[in-house]
Protein backbone atom coordinates (compact mmCIF):
# COMPACT_ATOMS: atom_id res chain seq x y z
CA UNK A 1 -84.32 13.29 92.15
CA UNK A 2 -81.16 15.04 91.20
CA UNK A 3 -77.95 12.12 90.42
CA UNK A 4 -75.65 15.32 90.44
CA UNK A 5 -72.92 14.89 93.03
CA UNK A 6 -73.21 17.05 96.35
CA UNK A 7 -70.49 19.69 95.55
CA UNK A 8 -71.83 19.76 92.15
CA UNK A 9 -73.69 23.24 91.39
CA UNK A 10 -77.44 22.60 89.88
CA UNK A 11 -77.72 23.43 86.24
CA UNK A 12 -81.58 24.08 86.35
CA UNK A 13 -81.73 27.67 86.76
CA UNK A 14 -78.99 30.12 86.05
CA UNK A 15 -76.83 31.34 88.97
CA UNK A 16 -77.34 34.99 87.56
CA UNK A 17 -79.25 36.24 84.79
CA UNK A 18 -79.79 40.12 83.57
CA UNK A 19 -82.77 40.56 81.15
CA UNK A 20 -82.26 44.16 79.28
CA UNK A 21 -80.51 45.83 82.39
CA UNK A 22 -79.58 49.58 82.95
CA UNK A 23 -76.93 49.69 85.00
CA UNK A 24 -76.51 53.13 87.03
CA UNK A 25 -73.13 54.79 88.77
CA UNK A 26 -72.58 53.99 91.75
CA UNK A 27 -71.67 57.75 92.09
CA UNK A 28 -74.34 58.98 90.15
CA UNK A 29 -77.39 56.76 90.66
CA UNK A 30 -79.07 58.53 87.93
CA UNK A 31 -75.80 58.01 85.58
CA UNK A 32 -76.67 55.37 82.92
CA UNK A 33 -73.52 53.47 82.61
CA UNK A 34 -74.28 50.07 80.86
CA UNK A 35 -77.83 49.63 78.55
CA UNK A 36 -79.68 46.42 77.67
CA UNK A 37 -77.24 43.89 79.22
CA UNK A 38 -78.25 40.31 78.49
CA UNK A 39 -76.36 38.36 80.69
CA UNK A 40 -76.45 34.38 81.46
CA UNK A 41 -74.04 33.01 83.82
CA UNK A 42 -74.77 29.02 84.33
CA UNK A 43 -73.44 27.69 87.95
CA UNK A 44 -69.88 26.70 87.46
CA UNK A 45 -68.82 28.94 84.59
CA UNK A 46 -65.60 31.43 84.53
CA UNK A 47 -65.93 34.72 83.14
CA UNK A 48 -63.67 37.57 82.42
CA UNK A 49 -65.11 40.71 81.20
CA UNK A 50 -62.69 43.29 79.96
CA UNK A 51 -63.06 47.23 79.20
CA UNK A 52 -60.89 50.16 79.27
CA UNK A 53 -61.22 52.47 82.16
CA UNK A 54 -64.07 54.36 82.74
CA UNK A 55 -66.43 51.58 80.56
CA UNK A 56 -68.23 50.64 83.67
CA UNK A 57 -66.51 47.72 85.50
CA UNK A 58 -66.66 48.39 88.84
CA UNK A 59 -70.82 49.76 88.40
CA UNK A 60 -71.55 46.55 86.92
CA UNK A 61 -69.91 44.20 89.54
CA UNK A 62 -71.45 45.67 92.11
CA UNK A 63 -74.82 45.41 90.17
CA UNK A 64 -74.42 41.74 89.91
CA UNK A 65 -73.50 41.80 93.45
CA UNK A 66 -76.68 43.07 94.35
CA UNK A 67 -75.26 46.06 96.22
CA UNK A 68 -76.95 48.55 93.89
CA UNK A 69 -80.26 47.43 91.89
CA UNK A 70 -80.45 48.15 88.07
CA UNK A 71 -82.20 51.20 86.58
CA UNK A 72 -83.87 49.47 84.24
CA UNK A 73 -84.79 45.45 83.26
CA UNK A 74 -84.53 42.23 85.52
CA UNK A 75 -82.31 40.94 87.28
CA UNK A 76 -82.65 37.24 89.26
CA UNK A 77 -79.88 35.42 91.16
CA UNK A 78 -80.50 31.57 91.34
CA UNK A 79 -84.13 32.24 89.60
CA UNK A 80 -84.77 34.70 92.51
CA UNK A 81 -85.50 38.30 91.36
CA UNK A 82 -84.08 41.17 93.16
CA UNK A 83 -86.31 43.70 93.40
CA UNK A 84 -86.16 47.73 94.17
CA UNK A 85 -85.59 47.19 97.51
CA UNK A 86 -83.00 45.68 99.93
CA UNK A 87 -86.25 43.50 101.61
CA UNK A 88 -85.25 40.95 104.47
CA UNK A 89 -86.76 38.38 102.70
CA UNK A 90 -84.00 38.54 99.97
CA UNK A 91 -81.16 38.76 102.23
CA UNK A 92 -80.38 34.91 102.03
CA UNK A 93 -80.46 35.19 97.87
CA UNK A 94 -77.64 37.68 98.19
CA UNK A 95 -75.59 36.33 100.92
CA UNK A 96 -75.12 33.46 97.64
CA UNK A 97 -73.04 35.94 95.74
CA UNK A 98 -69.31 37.15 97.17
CA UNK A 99 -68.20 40.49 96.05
CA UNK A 100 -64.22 41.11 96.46
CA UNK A 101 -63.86 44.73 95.86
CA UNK A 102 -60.64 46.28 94.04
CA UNK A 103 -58.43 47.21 96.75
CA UNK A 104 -60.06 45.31 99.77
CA UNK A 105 -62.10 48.13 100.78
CA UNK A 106 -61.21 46.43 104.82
CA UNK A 107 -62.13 48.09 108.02
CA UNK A 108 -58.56 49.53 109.21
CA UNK A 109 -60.06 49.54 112.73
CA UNK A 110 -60.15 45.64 112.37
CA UNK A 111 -57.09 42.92 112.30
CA UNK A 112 -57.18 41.36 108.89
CA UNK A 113 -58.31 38.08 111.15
CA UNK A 114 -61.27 40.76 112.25
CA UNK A 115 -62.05 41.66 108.63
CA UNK A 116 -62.32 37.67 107.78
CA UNK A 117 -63.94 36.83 110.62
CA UNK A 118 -66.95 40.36 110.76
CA UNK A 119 -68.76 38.37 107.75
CA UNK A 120 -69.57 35.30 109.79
CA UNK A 121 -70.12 36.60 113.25
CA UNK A 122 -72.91 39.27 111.76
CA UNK A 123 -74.71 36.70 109.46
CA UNK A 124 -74.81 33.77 111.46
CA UNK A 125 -74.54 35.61 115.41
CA UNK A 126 -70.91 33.56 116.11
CA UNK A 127 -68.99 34.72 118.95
CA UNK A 128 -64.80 35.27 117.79
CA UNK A 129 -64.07 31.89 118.94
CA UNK A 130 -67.28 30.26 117.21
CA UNK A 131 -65.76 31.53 113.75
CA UNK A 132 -61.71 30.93 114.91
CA UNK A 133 -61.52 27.61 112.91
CA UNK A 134 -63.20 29.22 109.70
CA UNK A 135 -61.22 32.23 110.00
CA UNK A 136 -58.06 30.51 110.22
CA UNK A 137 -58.79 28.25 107.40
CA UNK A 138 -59.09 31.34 105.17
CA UNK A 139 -55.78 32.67 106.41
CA UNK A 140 -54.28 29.49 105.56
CA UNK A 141 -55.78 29.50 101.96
CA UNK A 142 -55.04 33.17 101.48
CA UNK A 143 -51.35 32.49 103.28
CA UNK A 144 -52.12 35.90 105.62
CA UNK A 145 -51.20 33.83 108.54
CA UNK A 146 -48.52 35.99 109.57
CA UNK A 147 -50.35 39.16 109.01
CA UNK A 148 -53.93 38.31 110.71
CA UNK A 149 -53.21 41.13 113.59
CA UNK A 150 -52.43 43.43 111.02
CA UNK A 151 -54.37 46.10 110.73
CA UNK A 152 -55.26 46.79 106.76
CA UNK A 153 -53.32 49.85 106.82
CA UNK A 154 -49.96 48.52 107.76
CA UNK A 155 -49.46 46.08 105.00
CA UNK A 156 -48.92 46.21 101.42
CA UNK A 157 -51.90 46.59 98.81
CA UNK A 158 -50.93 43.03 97.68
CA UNK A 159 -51.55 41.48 101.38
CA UNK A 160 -55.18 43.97 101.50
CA UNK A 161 -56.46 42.59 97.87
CA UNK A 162 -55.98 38.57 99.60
CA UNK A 163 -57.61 39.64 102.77
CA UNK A 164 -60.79 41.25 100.51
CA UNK A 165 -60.36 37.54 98.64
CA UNK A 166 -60.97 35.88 102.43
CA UNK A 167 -63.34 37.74 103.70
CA UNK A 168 -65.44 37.35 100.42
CA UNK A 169 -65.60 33.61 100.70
CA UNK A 170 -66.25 33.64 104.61
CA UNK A 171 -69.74 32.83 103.94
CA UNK A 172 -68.74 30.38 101.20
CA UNK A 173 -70.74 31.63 98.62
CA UNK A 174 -71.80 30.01 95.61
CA UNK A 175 -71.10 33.01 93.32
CA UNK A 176 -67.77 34.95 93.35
CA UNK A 177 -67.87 38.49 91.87
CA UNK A 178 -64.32 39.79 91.82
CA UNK A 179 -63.65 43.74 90.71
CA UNK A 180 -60.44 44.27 89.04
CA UNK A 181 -58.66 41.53 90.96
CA UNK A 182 -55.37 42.23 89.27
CA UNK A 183 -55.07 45.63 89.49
CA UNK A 184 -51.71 46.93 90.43
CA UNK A 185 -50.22 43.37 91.29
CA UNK A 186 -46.76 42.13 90.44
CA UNK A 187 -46.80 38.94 88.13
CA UNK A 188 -45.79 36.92 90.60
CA UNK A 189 -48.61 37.79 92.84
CA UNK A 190 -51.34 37.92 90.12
CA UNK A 191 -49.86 34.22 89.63
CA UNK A 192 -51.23 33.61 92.78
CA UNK A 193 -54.20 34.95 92.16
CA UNK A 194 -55.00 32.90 89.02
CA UNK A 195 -54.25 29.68 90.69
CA UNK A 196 -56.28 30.59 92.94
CA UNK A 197 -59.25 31.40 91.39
CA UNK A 198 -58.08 27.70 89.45
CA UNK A 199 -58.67 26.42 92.54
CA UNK A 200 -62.16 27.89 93.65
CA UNK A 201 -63.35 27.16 90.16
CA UNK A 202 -62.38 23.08 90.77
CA UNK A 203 -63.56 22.82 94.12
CA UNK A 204 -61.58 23.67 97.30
CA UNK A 205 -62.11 22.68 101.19
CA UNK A 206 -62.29 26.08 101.71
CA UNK A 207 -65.69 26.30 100.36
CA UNK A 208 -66.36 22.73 100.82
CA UNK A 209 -65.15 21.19 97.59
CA UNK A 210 -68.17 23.35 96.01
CA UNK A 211 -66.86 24.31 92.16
CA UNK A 212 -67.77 28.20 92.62
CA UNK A 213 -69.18 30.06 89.47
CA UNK A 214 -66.67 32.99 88.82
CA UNK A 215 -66.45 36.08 87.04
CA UNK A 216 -64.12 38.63 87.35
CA UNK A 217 -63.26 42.22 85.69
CA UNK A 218 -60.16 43.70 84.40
CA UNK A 219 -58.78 46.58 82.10
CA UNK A 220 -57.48 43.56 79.55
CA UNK A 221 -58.02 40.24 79.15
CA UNK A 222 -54.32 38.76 78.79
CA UNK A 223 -54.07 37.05 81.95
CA UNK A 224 -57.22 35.34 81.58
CA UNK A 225 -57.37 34.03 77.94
CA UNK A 226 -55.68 30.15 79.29
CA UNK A 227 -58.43 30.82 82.90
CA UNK A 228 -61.50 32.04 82.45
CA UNK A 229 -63.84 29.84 80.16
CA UNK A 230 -66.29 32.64 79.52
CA UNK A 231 -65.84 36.19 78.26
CA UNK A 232 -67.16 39.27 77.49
CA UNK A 233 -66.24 42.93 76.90
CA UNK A 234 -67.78 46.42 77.97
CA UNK A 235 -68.26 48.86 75.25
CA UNK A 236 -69.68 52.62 74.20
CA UNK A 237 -72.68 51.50 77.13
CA UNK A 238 -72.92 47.81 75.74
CA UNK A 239 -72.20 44.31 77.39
CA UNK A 240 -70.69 42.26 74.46
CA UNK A 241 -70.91 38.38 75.02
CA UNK A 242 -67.37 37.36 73.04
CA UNK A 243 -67.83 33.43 73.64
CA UNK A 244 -65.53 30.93 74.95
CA UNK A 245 -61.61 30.86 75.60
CA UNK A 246 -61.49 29.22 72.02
CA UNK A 247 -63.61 31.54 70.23
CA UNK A 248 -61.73 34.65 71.57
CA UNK A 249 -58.27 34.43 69.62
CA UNK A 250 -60.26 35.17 66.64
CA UNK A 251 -62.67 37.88 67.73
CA UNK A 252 -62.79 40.76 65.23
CA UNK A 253 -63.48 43.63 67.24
CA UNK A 254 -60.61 46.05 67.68
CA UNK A 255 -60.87 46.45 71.53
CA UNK A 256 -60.85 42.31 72.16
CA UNK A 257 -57.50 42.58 70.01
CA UNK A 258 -56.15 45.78 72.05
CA UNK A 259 -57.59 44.08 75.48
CA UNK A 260 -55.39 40.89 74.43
CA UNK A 261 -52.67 42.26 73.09
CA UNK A 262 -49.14 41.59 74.92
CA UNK A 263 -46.33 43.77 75.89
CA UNK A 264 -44.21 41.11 74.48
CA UNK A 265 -45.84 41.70 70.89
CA UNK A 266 -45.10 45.18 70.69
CA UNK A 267 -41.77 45.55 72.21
CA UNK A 268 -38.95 47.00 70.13
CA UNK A 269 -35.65 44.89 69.83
């Protein structure tokens, strides 16, 4: 029998693990994008994994979220292949990952509150006033209080990238997948977003003290250098495992310096 605390994740079998992958576009399923990714992520570990735009960011979130299956290799989340299909039987494997999408990508027919809430009232058959108290738990945590009869379209992108956030963790996953979570935010609000993310990673009542396994995309890895704990780099087709946070000041490869690399240090007096 396990002595690991309750909101402890298991260490046994890793939370999501690619064995020689080909990821595909999600434009162009045919595409080849990414080639012989080896990927480990252990339950409770913080990655950031940088490129420049156009290396494949966005094709290979959505490949970990299980939304589109690789070309090529294997692919298991929590020891649990996913196979070619989208079979019933796996649904309950997936529903352990969270994807927040760059963006949002919210239903503008739906009140942020409906956005939040359309998760758990589909997956678990709750009427609006079954999922109320989860709903408004994840406007409090998000601070989208104010805004929950908002439709997405009335509200700044800032406002539609937290909502995404909420309605990710509505099912409290154990894996959060986030795609270019930064992109086109303000410091001040990708502040937020870091503490945040600080937060998940430690264990919040939102997801029931759980610490959530994390790993996030970005077109440059400053922000996350003193966050994540894990990191990694896309590259002419390759997934490049860089190490951890104190491994990655050091890092010879040109694009780790460029994707670190501060306005700060290259400003002219």
């Amino acid at each position: 029998m396990s002595n690991a605390p309750a909101n402890e994740p298991s260490a046994a079998v890793p939370a999501l693990e690619m064995t020689d992958v080909t990821v595909g576009s999600l434009i162009d399923t045919d595409l080849i994008v990414l080639e012989r990714v080896n990927w480990k992520v252990a339950a409770g570990d913080y990655w950031a994994v940088g490129g420049l735009q156009g290396s494949g960011k966005t094709d290979f979130m959505a490949t970990a979220a299980g939304i589109m299956r690789p070309l090529r290799g294997t692919f298991k989340v929590f020891g649990q292949e996913l196979g070619a299909g989208f079979e019933h039987e796996l649904m309950p494997t997936r529903l352990r990952l969270g994807l927040v999408f760059d963006g949002g990508r919210l239903l503008n027919h739906l009140t942020v509150a409906e956005n939040i809430a359309l998760p758990i009232r589909y997956h678990r058959n709750l009427s609006w006033s079954d999922a109320e108290a989860q709903t408004q738990a994840l406007l409090e945590f998000t601070e989208l209080g104010p805004w929950a009869g908002r439709t997405p379209g009335s509200m700044h992108r800032n406002r539609q990238q937290r909502a995404g956030l909420a309605r990710a963790l509505a099912l409290q996953p154990e894996v959060l997948l986030l795609d270019n979570p930064l992109g086109g935010l303000d410091p001040r609000e990708s502040g937020w977003w870091l503490d945040a993310l600080d937060q998940l990673s430690a264990g919040h009542p939102v997801v029931d003290d759980r610490r959530m396994t994390l790993a996030a995309s970005d077109d440059n890895l400053r922000a996350w250098q003193d966050r994540a704990r894990q990191f990694a780099i896309l590259k002419n087709k390759e997934f490049i495992t860089l190490g951890n946070r104190s491994e990655l000041p050091v890092h010879r490869d040109p694009l780790v310096r460029e994707l670190l690399r501060t306005e700060l240090a290259t400003a002219r007096p």
